[in-house]
PDB file of N, CA and C in Angstrom:
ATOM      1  N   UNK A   1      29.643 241.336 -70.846  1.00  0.00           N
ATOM      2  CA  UNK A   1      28.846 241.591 -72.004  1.00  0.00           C
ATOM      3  C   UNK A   1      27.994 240.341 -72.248  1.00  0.00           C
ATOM      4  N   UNK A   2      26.733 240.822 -72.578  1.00  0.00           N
ATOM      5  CA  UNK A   2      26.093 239.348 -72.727  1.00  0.00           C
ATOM      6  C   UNK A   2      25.809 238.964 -73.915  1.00  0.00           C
ATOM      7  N   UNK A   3      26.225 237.557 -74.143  1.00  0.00           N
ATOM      8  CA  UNK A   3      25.976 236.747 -75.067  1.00  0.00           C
ATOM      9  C   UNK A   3      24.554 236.299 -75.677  1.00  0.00           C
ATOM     10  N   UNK A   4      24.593 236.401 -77.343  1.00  0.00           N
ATOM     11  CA  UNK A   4      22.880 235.723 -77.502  1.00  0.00           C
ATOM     12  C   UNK A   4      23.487 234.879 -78.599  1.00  0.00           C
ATOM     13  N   UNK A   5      21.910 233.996 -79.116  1.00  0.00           N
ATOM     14  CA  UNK A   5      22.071 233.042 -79.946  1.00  0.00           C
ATOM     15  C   UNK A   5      21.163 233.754 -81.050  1.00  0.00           C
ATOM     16  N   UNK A   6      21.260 234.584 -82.506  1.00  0.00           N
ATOM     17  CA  UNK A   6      20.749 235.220 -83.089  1.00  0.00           C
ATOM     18  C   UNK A   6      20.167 236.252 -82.690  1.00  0.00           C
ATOM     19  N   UNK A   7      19.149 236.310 -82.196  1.00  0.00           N
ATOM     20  CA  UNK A   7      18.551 237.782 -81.832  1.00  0.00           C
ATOM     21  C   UNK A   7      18.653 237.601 -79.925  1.00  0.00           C
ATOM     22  N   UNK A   8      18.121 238.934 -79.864  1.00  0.00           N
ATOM     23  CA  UNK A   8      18.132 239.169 -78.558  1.00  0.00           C
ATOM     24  C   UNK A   8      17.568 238.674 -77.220  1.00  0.00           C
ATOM     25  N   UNK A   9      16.533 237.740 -78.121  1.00  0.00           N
ATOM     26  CA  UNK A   9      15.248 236.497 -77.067  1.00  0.00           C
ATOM     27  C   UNK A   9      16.118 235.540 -76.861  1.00  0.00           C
ATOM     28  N   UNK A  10      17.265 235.217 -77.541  1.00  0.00           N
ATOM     29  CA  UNK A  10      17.466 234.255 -76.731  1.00  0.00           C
ATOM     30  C   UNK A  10      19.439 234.437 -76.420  1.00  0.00           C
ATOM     31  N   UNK A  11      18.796 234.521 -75.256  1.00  0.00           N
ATOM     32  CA  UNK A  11      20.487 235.245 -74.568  1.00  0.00           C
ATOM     33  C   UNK A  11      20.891 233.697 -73.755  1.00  0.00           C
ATOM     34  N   UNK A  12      22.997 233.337 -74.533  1.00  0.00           N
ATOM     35  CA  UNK A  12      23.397 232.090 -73.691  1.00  0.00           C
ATOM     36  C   UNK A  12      23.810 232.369 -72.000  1.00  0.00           C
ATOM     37  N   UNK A  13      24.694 233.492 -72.222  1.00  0.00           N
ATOM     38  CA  UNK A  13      25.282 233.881 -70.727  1.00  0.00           C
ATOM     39  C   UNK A  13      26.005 235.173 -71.360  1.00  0.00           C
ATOM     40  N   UNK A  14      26.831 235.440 -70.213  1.00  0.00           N
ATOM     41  CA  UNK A  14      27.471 236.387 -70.082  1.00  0.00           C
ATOM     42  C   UNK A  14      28.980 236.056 -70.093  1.00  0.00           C
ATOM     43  N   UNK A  15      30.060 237.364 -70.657  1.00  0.00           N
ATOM     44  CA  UNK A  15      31.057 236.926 -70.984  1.00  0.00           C
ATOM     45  C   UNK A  15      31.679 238.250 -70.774  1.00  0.00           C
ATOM     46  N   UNK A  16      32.954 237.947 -69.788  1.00  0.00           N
ATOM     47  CA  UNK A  16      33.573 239.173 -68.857  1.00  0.00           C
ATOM     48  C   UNK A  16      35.015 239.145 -70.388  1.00  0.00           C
ATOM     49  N   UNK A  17      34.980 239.939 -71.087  1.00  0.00           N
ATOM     50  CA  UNK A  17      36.275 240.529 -72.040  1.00  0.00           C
ATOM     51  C   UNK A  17      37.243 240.197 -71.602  1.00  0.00           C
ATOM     52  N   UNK A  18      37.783 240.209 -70.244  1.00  0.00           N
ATOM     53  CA  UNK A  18      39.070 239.814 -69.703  1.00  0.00           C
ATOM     54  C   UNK A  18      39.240 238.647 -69.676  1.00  0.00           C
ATOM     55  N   UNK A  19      38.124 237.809 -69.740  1.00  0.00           N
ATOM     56  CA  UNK A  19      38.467 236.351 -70.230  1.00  0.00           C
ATOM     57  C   UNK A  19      38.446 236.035 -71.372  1.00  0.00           C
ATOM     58  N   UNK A  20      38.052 236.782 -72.141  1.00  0.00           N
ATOM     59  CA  UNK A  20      37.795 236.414 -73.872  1.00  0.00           C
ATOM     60  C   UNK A  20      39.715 237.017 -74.407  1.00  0.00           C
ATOM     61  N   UNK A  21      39.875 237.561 -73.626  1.00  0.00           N
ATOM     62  CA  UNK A  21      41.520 238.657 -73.811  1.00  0.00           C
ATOM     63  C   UNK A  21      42.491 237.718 -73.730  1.00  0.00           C
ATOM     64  N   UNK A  22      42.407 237.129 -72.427  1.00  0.00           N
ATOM     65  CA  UNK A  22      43.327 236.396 -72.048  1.00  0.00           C
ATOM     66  C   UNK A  22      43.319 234.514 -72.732  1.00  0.00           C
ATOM     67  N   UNK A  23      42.062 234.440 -73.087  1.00  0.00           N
ATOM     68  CA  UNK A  23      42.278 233.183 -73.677  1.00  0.00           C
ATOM     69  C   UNK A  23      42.489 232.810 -75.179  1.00  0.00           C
ATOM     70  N   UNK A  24      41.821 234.325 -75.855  1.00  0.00           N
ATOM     71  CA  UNK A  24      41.801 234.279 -77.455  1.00  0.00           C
ATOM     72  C   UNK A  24      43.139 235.730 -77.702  1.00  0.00           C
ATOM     73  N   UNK A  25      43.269 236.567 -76.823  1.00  0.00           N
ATOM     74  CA  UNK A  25      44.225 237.690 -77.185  1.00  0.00           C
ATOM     75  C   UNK A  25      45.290 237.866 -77.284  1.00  0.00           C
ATOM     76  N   UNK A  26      46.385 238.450 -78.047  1.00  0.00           N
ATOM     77  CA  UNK A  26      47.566 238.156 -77.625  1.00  0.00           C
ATOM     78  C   UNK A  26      48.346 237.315 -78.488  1.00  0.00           C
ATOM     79  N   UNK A  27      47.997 236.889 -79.559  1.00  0.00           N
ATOM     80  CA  UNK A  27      48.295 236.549 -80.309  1.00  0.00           C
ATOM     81  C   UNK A  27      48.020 235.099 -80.210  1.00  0.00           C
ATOM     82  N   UNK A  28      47.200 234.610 -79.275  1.00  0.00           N
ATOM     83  CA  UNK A  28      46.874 233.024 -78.747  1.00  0.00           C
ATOM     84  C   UNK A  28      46.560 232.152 -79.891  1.00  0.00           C
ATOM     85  N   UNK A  29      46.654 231.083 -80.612  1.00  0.00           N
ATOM     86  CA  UNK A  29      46.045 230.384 -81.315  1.00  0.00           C
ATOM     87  C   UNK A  29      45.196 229.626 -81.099  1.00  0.00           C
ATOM     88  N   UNK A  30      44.718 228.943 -81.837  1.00  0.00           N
ATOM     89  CA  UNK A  30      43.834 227.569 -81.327  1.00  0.00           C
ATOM     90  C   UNK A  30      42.512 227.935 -82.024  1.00  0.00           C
ATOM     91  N   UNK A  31      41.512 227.034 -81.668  1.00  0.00           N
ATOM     92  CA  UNK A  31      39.753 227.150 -82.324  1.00  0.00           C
ATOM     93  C   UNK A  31      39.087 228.130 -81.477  1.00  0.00           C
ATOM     94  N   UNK A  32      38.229 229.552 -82.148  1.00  0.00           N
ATOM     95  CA  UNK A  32      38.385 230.266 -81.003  1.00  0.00           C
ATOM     96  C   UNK A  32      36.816 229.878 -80.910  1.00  0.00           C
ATOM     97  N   UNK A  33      36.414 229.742 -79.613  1.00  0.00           N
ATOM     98  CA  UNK A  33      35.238 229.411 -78.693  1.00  0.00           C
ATOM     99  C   UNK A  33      35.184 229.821 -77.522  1.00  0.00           C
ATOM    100  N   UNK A  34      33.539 230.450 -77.129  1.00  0.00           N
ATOM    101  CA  UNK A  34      33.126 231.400 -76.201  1.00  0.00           C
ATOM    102  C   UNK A  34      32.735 230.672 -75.267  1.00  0.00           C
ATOM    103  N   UNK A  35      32.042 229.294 -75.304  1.00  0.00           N
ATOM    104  CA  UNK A  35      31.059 228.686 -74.654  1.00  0.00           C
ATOM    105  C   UNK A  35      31.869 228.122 -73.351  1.00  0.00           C
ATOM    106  N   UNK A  36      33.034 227.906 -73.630  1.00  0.00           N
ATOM    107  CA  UNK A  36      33.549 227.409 -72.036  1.00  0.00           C
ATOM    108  C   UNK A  36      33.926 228.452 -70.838  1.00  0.00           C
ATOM    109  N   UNK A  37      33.884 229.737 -71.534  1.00  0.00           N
ATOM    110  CA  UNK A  37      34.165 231.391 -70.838  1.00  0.00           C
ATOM    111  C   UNK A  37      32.368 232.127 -70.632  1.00  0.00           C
ATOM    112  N   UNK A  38      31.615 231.242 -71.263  1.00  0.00           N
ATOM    113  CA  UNK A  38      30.377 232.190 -70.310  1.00  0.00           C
ATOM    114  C   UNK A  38      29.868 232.044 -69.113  1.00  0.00           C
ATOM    115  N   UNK A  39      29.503 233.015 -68.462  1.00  0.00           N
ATOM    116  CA  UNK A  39      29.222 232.546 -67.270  1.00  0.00           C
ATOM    117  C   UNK A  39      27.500 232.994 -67.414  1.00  0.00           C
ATOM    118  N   UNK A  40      26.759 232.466 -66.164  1.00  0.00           N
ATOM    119  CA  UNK A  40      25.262 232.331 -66.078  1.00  0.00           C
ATOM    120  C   UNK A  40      24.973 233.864 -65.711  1.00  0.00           C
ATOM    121  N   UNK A  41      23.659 233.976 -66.275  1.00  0.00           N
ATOM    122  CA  UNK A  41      23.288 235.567 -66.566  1.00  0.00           C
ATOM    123  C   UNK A  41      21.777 235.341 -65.389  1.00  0.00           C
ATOM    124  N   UNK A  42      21.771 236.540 -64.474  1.00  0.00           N
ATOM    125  CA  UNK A  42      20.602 236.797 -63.561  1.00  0.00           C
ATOM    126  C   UNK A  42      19.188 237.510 -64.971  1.00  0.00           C
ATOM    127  N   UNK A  43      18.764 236.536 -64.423  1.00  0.00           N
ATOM    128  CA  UNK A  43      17.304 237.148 -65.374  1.00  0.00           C
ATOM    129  C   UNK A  43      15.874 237.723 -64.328  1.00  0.00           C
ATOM    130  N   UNK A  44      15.727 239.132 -64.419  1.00  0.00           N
ATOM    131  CA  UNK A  44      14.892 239.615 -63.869  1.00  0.00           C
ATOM    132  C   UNK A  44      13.462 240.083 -64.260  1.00  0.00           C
ATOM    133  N   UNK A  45      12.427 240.389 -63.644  1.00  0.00           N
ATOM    134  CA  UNK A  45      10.993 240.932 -64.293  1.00  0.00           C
ATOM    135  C   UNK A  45      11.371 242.833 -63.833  1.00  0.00           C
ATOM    136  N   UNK A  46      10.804 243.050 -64.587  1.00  0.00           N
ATOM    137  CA  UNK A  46      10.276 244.849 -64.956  1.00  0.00           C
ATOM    138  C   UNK A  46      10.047 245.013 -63.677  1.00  0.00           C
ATOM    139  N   UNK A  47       9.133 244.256 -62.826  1.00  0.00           N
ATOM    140  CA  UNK A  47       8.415 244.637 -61.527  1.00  0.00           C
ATOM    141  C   UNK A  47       9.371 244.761 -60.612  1.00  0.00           C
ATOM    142  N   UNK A  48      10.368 244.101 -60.400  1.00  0.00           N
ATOM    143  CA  UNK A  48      11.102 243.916 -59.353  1.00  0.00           C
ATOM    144  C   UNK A  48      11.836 245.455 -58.943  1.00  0.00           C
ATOM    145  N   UNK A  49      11.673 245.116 -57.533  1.00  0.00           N
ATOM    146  CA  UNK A  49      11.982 246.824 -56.619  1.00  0.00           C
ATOM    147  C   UNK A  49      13.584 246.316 -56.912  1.00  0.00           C
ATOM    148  N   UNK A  50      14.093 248.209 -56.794  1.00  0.00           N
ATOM    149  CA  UNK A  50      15.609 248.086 -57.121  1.00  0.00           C
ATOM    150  C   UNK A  50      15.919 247.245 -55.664  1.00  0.00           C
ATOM    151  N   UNK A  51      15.789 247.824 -54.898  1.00  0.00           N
ATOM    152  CA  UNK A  51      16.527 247.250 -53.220  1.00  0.00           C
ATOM    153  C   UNK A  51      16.828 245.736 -53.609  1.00  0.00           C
ATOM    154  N   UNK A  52      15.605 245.293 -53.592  1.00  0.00           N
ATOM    155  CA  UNK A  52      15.909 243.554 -53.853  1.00  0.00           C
ATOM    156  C   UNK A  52      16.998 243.089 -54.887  1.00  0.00           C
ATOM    157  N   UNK A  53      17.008 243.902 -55.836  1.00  0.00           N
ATOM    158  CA  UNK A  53      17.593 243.427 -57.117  1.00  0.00           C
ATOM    159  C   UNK A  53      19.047 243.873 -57.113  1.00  0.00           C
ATOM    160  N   UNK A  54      19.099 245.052 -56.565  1.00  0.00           N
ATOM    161  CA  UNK A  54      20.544 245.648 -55.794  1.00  0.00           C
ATOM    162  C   UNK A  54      21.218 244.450 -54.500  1.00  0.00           C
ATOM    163  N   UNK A  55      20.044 244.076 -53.416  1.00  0.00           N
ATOM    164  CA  UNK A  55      21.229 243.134 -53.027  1.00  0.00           C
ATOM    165  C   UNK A  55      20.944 241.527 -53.481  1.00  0.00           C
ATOM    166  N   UNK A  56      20.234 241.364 -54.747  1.00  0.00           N
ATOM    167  CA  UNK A  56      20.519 240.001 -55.096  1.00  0.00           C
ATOM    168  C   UNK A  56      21.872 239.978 -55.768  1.00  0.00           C
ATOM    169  N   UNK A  57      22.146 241.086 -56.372  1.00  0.00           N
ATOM    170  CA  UNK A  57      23.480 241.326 -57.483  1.00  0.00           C
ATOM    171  C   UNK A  57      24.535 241.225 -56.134  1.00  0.00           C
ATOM    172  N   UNK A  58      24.340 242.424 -55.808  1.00  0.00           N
ATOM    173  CA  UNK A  58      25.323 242.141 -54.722  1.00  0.00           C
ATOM    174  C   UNK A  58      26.159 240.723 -53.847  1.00  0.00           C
ATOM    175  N   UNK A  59      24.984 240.013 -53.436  1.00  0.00           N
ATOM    176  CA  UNK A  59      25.241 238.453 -52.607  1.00  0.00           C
ATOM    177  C   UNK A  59      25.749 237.731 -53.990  1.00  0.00           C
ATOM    178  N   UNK A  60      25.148 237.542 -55.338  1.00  0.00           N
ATOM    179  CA  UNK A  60      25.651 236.390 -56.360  1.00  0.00           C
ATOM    180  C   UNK A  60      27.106 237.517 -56.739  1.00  0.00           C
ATOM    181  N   UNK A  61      26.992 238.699 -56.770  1.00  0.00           N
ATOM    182  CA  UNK A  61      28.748 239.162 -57.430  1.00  0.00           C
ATOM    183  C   UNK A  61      28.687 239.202 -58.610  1.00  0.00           C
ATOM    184  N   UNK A  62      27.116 239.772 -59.010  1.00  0.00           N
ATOM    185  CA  UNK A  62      26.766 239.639 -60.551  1.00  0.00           C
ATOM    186  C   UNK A  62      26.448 240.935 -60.693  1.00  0.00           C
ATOM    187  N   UNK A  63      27.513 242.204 -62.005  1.00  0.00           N
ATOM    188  CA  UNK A  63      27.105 243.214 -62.088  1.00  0.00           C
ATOM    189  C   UNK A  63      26.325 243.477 -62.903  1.00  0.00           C
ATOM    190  N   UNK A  64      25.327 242.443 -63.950  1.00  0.00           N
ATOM    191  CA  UNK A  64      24.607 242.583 -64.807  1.00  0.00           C
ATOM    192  C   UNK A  64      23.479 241.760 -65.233  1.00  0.00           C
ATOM    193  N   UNK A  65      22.336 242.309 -65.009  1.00  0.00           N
ATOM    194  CA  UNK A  65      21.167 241.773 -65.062  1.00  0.00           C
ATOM    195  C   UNK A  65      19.995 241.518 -66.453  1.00  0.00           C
ATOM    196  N   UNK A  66      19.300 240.926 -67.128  1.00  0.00           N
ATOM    197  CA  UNK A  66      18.552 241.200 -68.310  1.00  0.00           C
ATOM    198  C   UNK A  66      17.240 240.796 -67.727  1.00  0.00           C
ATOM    199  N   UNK A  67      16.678 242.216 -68.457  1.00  0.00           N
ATOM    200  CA  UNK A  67      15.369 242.085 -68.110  1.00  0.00           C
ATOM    201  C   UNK A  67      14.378 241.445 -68.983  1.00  0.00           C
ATOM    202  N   UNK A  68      13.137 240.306 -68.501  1.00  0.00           N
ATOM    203  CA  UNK A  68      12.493 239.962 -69.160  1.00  0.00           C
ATOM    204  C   UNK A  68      11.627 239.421 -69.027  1.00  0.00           C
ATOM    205  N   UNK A  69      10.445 240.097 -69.978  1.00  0.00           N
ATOM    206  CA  UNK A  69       9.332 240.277 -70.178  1.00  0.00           C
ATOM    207  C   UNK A  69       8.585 239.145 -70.008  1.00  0.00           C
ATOM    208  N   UNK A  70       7.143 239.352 -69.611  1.00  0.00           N
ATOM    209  CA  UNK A  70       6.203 238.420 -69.043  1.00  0.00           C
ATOM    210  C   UNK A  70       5.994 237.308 -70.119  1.00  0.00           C
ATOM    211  N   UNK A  71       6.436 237.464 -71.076  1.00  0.00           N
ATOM    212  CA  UNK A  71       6.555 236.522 -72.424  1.00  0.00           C
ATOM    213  C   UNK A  71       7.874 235.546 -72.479  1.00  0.00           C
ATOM    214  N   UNK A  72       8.929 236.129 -71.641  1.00  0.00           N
ATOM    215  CA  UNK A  72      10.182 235.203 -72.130  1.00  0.00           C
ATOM    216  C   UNK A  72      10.970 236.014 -72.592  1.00  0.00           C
ATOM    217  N   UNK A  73      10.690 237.328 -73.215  1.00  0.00           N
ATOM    218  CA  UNK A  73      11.831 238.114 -74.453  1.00  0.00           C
ATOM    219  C   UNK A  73      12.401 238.978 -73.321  1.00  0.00           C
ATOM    220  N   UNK A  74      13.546 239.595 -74.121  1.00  0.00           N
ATOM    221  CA  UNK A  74      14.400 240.462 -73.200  1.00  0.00           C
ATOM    222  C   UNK A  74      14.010 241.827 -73.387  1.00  0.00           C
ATOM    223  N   UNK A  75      13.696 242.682 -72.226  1.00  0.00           N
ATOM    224  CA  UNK A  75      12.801 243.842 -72.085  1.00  0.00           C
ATOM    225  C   UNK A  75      14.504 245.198 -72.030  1.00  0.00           C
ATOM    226  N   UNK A  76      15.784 244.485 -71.275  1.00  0.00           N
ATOM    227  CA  UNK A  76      16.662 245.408 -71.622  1.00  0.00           C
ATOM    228  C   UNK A  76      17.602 244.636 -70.518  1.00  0.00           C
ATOM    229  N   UNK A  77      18.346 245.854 -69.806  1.00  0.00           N
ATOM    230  CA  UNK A  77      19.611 245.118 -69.764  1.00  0.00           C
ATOM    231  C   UNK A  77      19.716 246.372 -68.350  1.00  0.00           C
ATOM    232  N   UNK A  78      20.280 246.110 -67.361  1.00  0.00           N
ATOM    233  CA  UNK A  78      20.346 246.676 -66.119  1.00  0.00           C
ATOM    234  C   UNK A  78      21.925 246.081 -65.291  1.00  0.00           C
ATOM    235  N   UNK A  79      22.552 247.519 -65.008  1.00  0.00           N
ATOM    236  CA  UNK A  79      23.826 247.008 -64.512  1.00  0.00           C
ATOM    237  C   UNK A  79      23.788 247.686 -62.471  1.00  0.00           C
ATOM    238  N   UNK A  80      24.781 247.282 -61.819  1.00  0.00           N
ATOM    239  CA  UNK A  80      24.512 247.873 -60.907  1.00  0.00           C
ATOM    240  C   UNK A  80      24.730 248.726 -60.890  1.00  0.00           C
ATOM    241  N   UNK A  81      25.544 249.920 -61.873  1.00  0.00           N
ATOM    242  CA  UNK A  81      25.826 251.130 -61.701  1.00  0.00           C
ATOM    243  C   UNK A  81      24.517 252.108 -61.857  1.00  0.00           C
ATOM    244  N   UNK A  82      23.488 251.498 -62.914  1.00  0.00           N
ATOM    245  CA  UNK A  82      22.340 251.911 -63.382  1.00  0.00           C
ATOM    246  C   UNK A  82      21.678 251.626 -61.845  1.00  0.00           C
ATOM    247  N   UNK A  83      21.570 250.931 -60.885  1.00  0.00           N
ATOM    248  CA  UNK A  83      20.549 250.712 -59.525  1.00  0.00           C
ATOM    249  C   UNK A  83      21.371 251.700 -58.512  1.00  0.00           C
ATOM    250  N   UNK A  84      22.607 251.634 -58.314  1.00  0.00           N
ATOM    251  CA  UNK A  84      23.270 252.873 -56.940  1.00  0.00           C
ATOM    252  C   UNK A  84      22.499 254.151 -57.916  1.00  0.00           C
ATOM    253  N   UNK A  85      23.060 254.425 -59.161  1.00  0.00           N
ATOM    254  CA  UNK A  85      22.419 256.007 -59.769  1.00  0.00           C
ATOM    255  C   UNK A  85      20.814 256.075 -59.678  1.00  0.00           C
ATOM    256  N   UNK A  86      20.212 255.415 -59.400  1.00  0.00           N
ATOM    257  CA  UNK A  86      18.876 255.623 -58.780  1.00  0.00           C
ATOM    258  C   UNK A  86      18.709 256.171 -57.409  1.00  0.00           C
ATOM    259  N   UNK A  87      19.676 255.442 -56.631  1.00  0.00           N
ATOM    260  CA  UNK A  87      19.389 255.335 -55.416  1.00  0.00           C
ATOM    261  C   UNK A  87      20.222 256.802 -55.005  1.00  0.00           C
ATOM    262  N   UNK A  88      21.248 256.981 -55.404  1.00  0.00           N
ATOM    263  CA  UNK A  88      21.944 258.023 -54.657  1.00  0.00           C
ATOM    264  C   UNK A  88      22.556 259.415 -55.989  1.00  0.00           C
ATOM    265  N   UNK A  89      22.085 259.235 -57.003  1.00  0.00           N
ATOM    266  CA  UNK A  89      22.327 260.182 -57.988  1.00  0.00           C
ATOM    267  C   UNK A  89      23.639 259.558 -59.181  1.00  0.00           C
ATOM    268  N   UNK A  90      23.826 260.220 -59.928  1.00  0.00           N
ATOM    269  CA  UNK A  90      24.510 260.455 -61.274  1.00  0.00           C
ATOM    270  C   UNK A  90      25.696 260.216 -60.325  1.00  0.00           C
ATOM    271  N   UNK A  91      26.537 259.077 -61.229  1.00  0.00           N
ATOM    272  CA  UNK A  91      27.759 259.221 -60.999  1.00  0.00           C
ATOM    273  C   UNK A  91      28.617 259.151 -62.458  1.00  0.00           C
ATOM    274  N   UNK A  92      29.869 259.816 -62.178  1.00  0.00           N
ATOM    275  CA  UNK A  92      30.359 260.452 -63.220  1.00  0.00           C
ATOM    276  C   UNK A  92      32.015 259.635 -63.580  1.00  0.00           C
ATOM    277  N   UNK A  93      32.154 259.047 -64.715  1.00  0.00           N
ATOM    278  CA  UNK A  93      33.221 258.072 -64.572  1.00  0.00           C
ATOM    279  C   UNK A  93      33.727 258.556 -66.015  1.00  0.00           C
ATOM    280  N   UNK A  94      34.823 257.835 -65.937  1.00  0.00           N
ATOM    281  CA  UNK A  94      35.922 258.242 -67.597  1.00  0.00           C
ATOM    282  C   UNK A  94      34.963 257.759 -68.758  1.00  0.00           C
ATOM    283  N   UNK A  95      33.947 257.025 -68.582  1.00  0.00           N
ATOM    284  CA  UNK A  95      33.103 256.604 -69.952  1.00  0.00           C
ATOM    285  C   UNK A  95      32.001 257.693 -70.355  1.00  0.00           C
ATOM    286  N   UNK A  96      31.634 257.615 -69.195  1.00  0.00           N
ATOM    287  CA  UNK A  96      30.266 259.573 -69.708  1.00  0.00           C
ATOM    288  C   UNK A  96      30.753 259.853 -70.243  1.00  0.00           C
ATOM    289  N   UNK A  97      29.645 260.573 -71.371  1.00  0.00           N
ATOM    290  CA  UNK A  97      30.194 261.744 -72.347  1.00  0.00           C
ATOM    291  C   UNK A  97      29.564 262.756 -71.635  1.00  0.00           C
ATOM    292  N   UNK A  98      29.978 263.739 -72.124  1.00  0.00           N
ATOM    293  CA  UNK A  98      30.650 265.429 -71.656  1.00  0.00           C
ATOM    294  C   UNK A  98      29.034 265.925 -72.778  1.00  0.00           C
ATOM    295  N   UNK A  99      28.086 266.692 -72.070  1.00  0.00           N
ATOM    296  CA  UNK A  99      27.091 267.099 -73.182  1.00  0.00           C
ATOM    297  C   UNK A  99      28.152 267.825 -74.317  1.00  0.00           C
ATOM    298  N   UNK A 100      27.608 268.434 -75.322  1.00  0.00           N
ATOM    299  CA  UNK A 100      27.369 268.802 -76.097  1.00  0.00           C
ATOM    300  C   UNK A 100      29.095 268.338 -76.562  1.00  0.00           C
ATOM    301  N   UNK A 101      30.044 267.222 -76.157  1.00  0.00           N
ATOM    302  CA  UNK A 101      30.780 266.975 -76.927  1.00  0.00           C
ATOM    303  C   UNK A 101      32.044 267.848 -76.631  1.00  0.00           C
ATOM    304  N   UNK A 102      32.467 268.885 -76.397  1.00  0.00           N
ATOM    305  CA  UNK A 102      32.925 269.707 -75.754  1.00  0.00           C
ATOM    306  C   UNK A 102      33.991 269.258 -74.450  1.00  0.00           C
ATOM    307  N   UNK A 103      34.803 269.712 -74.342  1.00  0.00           N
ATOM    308  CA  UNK A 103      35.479 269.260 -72.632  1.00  0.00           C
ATOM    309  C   UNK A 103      35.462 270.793 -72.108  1.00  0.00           C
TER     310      UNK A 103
END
């Protein structure tokens, strides 16, 4: 999940829950702080072809990308599940919702 500093222009890093779990969860005490658990966030342009951007994620082992704009601001947010469902169709996992709500 990625981290910002007030609004959305300015994003610190990224921060995997299973480390925020295991160091603050559980009944852990102490001063709770994010900044030694983020890790560095891939920042991409709008333009960029999926292929490239599919195996840059791939080689760094980074499943999440933010996109941004020819200005500096963040245009959105791109995971690799969002680049294979381009490439090879809809895939269907326990988080989709079910249309109309219904099972």
């Amino acid at each position: 999940m990625p981290v910002f500093r007030g609004t959305l222009d300015s994003p610190l890093g990224l921060i995997h829950l299973k480390d925020l779990a295991l160091k603050h969860g559980f009944g852990a005490g102490g001063k709770f702080t994010m900044r030694p658990m983020l890790r560095p966030l891939l920042y991409v342009p709008p333009s960029m072809p999926i292929g490239v951007l599919l195996q840059q994620m791939q080689t760094k082992r980074i499943h999440m990308a933010l996109v941004i704009d020819e200005y500096g601001g963040v245009d959105g947010l791109v995971t690799i599940e969002d680049l294979i469902e381009q490439v090879i169709g809809e895939i269907e996992d326990e988080h989709d919702e079910v249309e109309g709500g219904l099972w």
